[in-house]
C-alpha atoms as a PDB file:
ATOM      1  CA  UNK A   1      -9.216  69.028  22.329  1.00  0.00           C
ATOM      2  CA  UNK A   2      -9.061  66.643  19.507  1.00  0.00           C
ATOM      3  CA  UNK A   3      -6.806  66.942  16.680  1.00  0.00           C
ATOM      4  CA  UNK A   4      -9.624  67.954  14.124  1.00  0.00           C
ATOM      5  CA  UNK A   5      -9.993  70.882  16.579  1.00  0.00           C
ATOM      6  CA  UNK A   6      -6.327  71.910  16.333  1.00  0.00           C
ATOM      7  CA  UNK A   7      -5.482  71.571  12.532  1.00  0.00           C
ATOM      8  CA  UNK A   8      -8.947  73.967  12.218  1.00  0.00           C
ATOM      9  CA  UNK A   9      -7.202  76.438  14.806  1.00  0.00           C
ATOM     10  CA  UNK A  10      -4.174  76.669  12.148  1.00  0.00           C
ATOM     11  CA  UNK A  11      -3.794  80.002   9.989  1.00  0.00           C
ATOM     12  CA  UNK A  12      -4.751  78.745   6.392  1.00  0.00           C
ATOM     13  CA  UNK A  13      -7.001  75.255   6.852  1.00  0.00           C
ATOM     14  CA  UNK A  14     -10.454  75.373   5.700  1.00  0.00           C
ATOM     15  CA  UNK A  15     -11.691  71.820   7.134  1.00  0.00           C
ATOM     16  CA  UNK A  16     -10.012  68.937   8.809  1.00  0.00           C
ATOM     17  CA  UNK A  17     -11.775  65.332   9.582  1.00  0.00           C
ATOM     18  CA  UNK A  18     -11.087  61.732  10.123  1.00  0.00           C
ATOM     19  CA  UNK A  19     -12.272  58.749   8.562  1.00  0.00           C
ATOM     20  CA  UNK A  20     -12.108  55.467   9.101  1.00  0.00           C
ATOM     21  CA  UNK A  21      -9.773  52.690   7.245  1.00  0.00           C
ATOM     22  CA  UNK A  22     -12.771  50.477   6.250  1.00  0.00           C
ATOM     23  CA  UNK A  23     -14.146  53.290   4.315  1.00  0.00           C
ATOM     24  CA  UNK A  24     -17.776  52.865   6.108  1.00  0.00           C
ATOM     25  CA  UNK A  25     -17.338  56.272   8.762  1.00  0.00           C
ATOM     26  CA  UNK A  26     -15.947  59.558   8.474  1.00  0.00           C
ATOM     27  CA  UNK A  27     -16.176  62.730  10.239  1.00  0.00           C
ATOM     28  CA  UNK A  28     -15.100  66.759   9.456  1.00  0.00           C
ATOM     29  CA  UNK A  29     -15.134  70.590  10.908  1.00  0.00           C
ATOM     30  CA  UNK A  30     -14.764  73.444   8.533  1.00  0.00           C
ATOM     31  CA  UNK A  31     -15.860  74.937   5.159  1.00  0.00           C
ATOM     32  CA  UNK A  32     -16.908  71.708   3.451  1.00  0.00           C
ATOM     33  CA  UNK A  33     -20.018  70.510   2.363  1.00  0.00           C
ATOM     34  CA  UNK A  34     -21.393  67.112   3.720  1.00  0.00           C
ATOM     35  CA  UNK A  35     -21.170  65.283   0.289  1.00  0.00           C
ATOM     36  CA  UNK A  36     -17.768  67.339  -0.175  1.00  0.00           C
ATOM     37  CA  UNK A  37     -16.581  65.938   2.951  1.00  0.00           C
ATOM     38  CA  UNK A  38     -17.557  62.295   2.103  1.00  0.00           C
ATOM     39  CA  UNK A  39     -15.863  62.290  -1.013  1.00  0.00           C
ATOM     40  CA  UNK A  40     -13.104  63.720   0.537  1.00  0.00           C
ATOM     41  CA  UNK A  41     -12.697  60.861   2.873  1.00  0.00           C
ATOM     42  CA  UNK A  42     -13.073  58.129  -0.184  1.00  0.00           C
ATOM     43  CA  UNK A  43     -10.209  59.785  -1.489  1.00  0.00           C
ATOM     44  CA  UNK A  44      -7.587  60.136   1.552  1.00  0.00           C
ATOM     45  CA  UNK A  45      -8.579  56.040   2.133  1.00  0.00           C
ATOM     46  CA  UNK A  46      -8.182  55.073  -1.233  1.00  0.00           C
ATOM     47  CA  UNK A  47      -4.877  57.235  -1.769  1.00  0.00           C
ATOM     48  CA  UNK A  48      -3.646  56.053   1.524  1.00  0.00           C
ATOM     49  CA  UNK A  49      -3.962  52.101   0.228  1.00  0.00           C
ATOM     50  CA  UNK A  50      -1.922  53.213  -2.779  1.00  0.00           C
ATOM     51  CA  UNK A  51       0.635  54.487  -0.835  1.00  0.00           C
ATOM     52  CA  UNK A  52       0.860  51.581   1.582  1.00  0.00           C
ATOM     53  CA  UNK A  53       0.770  49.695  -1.581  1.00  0.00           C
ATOM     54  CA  UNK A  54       3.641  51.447  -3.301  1.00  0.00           C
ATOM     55  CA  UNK A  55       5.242  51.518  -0.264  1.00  0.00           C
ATOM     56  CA  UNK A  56       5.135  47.756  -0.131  1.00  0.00           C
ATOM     57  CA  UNK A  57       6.375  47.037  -3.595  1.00  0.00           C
ATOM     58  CA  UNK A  58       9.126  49.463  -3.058  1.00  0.00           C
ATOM     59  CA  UNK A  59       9.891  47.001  -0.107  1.00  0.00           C
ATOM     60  CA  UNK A  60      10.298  44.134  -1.987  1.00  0.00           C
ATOM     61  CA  UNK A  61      12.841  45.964  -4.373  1.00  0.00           C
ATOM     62  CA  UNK A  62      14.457  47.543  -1.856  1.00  0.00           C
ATOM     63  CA  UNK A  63      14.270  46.052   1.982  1.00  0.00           C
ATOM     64  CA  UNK A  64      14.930  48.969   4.864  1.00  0.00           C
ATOM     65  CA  UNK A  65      14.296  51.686   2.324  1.00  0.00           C
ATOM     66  CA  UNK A  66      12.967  53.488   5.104  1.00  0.00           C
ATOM     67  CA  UNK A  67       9.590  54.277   3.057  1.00  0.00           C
ATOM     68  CA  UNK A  68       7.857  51.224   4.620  1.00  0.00           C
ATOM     69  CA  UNK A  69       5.144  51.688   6.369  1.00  0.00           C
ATOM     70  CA  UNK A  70       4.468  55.024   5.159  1.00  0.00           C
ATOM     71  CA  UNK A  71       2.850  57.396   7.594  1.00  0.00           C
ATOM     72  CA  UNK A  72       1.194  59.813   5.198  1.00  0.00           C
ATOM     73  CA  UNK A  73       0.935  61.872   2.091  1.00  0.00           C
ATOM     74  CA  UNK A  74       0.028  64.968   0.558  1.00  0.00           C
ATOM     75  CA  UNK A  75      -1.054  66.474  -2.609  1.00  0.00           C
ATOM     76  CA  UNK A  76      -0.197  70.050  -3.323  1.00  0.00           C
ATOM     77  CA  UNK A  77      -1.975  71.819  -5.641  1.00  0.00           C
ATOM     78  CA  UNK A  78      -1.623  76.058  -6.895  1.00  0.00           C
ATOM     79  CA  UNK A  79      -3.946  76.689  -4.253  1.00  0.00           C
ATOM     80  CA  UNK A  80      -5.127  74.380  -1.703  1.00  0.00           C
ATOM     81  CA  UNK A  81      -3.261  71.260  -0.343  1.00  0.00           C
ATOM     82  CA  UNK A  82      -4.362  68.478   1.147  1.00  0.00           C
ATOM     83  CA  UNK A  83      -2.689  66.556   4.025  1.00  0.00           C
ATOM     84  CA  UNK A  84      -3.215  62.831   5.417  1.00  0.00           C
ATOM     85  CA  UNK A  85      -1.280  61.529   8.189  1.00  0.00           C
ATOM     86  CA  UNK A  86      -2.678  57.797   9.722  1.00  0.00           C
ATOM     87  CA  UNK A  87      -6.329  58.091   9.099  1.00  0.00           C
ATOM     88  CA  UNK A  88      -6.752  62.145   9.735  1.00  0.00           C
ATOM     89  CA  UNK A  89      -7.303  64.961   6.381  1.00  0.00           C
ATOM     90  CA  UNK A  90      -6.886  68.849   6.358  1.00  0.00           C
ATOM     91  CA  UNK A  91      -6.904  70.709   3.678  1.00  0.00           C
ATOM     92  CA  UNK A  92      -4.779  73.649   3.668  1.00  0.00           C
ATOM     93  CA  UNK A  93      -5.464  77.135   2.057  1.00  0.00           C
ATOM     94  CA  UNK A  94      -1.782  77.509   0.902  1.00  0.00           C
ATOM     95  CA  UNK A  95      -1.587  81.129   0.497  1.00  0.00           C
ATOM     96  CA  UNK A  96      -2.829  81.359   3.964  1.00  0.00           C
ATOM     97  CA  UNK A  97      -0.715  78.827   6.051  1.00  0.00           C
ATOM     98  CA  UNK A  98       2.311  76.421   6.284  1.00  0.00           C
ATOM     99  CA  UNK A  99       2.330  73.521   4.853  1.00  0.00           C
ATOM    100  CA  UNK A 100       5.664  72.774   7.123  1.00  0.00           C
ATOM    101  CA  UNK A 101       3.617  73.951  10.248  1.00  0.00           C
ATOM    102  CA  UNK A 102       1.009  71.770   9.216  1.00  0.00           C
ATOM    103  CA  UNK A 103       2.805  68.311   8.755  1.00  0.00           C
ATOM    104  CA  UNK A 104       4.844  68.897  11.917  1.00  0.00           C
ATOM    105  CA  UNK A 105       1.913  69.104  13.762  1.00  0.00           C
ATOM    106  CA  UNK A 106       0.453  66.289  12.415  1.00  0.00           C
ATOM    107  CA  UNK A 107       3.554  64.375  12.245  1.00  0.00           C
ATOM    108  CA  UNK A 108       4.167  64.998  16.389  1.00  0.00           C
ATOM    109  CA  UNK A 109       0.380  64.811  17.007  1.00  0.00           C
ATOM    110  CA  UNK A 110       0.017  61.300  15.327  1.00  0.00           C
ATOM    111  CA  UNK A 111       3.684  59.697  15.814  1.00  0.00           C
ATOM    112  CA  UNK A 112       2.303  56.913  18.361  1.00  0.00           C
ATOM    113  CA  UNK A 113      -0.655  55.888  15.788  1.00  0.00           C
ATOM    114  CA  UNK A 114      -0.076  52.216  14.728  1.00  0.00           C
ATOM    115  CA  UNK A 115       0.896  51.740  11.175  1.00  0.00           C
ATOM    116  CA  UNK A 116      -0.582  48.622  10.725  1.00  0.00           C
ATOM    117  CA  UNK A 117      -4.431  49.590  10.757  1.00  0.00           C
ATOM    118  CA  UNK A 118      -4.598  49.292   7.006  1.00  0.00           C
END
């Protein structure tokens, strides 16, 4: 199965999907619309840059900080929240799941992703 099948089989996500780094593919299962989903993606790839960007600077001020490269992010919001690890998106119906449960998955499903793609 692939990952996007997983997250959806965990209590509380709505959709899950990958996209790519370049910004010109993406793909998504679950209770989003097609246009939903696209934005969606634009988002995770352009908040992902900012975080590898951040990440960077916070580098230069700081060498070994252990925040370099950074493997992911999440927003978390009163109701939904939405979780990037490498180049793979749920979003997460927070009443209804774990946002712990969640990131561990993610965090053991995608530990041998290279951090260098972006």
């Amino acid at each position: 199965m692939s990952i996007v099948t997983d997250l959806l089989a965990k209590p509380g996500v709505v959709a899950a999907g990958e996209y790519a780094y370049r910004g010109d593919r993406f793909s998504y299962r679950g209770a989003l619309t097609e246009d939903h989903a696209r934005m969606a993606s634009i988002m995770c790839r352009a908040t992902t840059m900012g975080a590898n960007m951040e990440g960077r600077m916070l580098a230069a001020f700081q060498p070994g900080n252990g925040l370099q490269p950074p493997r992911g992010w999440l927003v978390h919001g009163p109701a939904y929240t939405v979780c990037v690890m490498a180049n793979v998106f749920c979003l997460l119906e927070n009443t209804k799941g774990s946002i712990n449960d969640v990131v561990g998955f993610m965090r053991q499903a995608l530990a041998n992703v290279p951090a260098d793609l972006i």
